[in-house]
N, C-alpha and C. Protein backbone atom coordinates (compact mmCIF):
# COMPACT_ATOMS: atom_id res chain seq x y z
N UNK A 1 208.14 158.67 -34.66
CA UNK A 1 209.57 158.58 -34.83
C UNK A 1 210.22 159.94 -34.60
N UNK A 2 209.88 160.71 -33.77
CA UNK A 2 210.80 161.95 -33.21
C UNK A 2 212.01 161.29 -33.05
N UNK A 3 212.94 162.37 -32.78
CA UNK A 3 214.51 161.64 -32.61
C UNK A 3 214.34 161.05 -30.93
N UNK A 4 214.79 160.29 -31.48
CA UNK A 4 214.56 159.09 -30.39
C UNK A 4 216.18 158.42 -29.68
N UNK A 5 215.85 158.11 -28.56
CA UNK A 5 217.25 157.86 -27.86
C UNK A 5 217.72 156.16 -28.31
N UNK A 6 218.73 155.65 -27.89
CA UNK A 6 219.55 154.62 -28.26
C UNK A 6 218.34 153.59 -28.05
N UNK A 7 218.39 152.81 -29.11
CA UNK A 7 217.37 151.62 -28.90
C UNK A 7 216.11 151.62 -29.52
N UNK A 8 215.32 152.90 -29.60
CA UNK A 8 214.14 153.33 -29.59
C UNK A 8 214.21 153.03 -31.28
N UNK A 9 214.78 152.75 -32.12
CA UNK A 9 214.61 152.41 -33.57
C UNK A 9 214.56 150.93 -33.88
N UNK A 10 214.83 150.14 -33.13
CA UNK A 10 214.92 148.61 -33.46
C UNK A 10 213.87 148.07 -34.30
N UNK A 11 212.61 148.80 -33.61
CA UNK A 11 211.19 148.50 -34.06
C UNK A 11 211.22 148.66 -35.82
N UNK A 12 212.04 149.95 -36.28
CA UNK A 12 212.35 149.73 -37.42
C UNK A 12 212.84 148.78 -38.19
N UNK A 13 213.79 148.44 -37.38
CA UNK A 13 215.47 147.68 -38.35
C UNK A 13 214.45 146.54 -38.44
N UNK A 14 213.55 145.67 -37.55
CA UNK A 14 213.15 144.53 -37.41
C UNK A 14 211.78 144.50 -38.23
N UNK A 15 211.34 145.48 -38.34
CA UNK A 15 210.06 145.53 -38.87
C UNK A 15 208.78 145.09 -37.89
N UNK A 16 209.05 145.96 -36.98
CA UNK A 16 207.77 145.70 -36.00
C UNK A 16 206.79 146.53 -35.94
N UNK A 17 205.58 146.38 -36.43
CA UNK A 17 204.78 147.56 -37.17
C UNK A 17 204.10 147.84 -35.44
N UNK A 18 203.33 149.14 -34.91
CA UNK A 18 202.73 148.77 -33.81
C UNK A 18 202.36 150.12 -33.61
N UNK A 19 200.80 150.27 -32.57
CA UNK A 19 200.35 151.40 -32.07
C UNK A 19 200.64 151.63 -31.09
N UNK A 20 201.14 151.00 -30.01
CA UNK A 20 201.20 151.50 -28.93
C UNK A 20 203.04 152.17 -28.36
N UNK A 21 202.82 152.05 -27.20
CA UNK A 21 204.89 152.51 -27.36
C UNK A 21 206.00 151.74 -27.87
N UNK A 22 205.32 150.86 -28.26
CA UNK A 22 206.60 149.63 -28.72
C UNK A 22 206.32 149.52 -30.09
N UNK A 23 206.86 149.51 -31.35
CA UNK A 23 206.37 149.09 -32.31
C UNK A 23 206.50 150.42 -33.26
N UNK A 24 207.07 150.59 -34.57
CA UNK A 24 207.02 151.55 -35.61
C UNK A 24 205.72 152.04 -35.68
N UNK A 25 205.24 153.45 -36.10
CA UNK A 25 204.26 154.14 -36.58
C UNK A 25 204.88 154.26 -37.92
N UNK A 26 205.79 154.63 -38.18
CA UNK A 26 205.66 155.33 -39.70
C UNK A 26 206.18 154.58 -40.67
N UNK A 27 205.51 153.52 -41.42
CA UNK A 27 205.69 152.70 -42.22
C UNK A 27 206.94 153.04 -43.24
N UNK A 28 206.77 154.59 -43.89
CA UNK A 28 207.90 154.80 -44.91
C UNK A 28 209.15 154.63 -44.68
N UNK A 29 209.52 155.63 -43.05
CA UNK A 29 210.94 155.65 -42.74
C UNK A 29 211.34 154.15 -42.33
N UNK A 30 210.52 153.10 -41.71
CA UNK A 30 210.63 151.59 -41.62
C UNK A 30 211.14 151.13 -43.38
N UNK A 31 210.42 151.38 -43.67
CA UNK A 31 210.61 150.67 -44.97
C UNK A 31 212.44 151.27 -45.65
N UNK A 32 212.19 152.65 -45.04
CA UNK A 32 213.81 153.39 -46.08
C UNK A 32 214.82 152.55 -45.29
N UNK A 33 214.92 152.86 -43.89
CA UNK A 33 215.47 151.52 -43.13
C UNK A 33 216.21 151.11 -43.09
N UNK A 34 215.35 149.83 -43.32
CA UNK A 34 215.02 148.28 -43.94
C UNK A 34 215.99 148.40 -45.19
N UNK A 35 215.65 148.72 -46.31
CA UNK A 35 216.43 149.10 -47.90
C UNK A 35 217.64 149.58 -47.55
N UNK A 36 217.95 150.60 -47.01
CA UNK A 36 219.07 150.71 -46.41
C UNK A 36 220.03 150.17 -45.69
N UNK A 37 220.00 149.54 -44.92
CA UNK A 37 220.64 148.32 -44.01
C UNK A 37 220.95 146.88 -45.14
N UNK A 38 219.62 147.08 -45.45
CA UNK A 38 220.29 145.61 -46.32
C UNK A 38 220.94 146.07 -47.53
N UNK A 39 221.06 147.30 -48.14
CA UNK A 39 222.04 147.89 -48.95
C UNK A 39 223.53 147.94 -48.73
N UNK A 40 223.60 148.13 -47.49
CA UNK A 40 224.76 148.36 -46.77
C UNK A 40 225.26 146.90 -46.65
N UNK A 41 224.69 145.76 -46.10
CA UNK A 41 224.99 144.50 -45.73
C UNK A 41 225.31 143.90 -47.16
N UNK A 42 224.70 144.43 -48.48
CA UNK A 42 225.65 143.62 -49.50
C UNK A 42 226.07 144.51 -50.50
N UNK A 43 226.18 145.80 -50.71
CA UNK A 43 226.77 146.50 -51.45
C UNK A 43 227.72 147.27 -50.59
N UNK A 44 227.86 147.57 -49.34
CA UNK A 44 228.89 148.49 -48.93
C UNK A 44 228.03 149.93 -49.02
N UNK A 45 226.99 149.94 -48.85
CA UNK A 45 226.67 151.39 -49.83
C UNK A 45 225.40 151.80 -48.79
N UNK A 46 224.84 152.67 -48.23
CA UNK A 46 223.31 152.20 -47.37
C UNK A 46 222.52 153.44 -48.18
N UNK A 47 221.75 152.82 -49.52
CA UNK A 47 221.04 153.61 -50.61
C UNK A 47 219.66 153.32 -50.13
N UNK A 48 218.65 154.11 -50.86
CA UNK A 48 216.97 153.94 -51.03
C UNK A 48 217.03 154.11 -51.90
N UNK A 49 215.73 153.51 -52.62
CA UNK A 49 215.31 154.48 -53.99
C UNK A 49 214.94 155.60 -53.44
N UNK A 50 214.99 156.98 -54.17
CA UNK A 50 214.37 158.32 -53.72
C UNK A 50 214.53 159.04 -52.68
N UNK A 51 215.82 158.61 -52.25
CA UNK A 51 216.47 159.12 -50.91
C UNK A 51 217.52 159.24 -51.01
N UNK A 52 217.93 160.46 -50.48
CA UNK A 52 219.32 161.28 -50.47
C UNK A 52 220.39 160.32 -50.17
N UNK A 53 221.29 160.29 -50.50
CA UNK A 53 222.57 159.77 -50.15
C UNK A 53 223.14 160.32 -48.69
N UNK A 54 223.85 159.31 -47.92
CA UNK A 54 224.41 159.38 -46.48
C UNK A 54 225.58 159.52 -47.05
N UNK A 55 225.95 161.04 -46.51
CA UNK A 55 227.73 161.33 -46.45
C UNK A 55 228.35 160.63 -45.82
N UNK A 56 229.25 160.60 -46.15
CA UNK A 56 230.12 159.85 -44.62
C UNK A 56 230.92 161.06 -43.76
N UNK A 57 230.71 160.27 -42.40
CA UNK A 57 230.75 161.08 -41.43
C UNK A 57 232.17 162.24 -41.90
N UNK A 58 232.28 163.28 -41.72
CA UNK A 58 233.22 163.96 -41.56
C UNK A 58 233.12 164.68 -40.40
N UNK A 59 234.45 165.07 -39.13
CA UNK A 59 234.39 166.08 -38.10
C UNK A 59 234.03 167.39 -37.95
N UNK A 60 234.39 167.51 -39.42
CA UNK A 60 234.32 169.09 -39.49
C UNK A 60 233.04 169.57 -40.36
N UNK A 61 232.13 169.03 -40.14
CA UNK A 61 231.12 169.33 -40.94
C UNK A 61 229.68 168.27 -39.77
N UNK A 62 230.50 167.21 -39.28
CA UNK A 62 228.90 166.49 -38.37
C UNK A 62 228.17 166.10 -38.81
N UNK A 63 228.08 166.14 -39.86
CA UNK A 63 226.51 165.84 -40.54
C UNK A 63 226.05 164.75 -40.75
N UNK A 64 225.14 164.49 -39.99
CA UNK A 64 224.25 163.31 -39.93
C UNK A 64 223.06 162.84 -40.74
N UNK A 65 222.38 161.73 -41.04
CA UNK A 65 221.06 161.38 -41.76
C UNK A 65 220.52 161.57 -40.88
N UNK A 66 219.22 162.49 -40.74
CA UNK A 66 218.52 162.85 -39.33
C UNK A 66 216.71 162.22 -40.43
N UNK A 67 216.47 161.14 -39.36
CA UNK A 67 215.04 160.83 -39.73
C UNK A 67 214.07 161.43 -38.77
N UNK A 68 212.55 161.85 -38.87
CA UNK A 68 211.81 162.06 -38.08
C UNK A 68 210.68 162.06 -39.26
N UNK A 69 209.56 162.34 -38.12
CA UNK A 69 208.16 161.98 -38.90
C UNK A 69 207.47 163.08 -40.04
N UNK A 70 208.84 164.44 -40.19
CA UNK A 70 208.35 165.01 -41.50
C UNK A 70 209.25 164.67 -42.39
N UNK A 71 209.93 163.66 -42.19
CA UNK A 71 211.07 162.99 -43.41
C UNK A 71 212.72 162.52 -43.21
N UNK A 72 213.02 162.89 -43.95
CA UNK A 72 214.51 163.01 -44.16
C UNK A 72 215.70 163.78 -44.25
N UNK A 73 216.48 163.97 -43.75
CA UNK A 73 217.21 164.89 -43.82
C UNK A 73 219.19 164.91 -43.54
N UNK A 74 219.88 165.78 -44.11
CA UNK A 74 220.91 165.77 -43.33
C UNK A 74 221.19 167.41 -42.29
N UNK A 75 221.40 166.76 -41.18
CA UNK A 75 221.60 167.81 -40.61
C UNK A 75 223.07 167.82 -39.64
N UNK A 76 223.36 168.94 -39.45
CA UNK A 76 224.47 168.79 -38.55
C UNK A 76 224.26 168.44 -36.90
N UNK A 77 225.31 167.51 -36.37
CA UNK A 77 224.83 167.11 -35.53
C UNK A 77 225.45 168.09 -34.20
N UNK A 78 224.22 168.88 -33.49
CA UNK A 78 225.09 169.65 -32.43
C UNK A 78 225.76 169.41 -31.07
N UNK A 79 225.79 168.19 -31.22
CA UNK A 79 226.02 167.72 -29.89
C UNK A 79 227.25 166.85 -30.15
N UNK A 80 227.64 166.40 -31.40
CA UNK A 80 228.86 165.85 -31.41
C UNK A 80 230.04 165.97 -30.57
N UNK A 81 230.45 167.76 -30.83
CA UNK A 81 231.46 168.17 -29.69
C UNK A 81 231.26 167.83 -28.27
N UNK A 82 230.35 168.04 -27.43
CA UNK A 82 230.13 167.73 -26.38
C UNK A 82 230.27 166.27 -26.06
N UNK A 83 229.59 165.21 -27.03
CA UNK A 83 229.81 163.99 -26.72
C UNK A 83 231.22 163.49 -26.79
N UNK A 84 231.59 164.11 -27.93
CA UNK A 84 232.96 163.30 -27.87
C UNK A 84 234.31 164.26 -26.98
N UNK A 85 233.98 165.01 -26.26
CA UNK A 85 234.34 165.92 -25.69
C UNK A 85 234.47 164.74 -24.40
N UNK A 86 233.56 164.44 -23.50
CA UNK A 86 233.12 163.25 -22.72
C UNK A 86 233.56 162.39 -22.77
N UNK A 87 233.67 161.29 -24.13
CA UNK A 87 234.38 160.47 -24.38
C UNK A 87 236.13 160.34 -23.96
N UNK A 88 236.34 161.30 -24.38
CA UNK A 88 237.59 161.93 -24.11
C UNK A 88 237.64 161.72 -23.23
N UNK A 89 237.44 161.79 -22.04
CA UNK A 89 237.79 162.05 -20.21
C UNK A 89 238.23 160.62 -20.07
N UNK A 90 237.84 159.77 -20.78
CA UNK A 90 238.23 158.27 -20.69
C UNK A 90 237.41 158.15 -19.17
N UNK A 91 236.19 158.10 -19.00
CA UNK A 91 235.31 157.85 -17.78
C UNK A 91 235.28 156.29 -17.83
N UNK A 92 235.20 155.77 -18.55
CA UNK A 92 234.44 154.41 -19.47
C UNK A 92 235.91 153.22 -19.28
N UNK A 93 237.14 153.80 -19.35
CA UNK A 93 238.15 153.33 -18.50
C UNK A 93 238.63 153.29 -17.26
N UNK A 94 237.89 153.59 -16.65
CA UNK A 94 238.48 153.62 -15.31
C UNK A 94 237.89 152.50 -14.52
C-alpha cells in the first residue's frame, strides 16, 4: 500500500485480500478502511478504534490522512496547489 494512484485502493474498501497486483497486502490499513467508511456511512464521522481522527480538509493547512505500509498519518498534501491550480484552467470544460 505505498501511495497509490486513483483506483489502486478499492481492493481495500471491498475487502479483497490478495498476493499478487490486484488484491490488499496489508490487512490492518484494510481493516481501518473498512471501520472507517462504514463510520462515515452511519454516523457522519469516518472514526477507528486507535486511530487518529481525520481533520477536515482545510486550504490553508492541506492536510490529508496519508496511509502507507508504515501506518498512519496526517500529512500535508504538496501537490494540492498545483492540482487545483489545473483545475482552474477549466481544461475539463471545454
Amino acid at each position: 500500500m505505498p501511495p497509490a494512484i486513483h483506483g489502486q485502493g478499492l481492493d481495500y474498501v471491498f475487502n479483497i485480500p490478495g498476493t499478487g497486483s490486484s488484491g490488499y497486502k496489508n490487512t490492518t490499513i484494510a481493516k481501518i478502511m473498512q471501520q472507517q467508511i462504514t463510520s462515515f456511512i452511519s454516523k457522519g464521522k469516518p472514526v477507528a478504534p486507535g486511530v487518529i481522527d481525520i481533520p477536515l480538509y482545510d486550504n490553508t493547512t492541506d492536510q490529508l490522512l496519508y496511509m502507507d505500509n508504515s501506518g498512519i498519518t496526517i500529512k500535508k498534501d504538496d501537490m494540492a496547489k498545483p492540482r487545483c491550480d489545473w483545475w482552474q484552467q477549466g481544461y475539463f470544460a471545454q
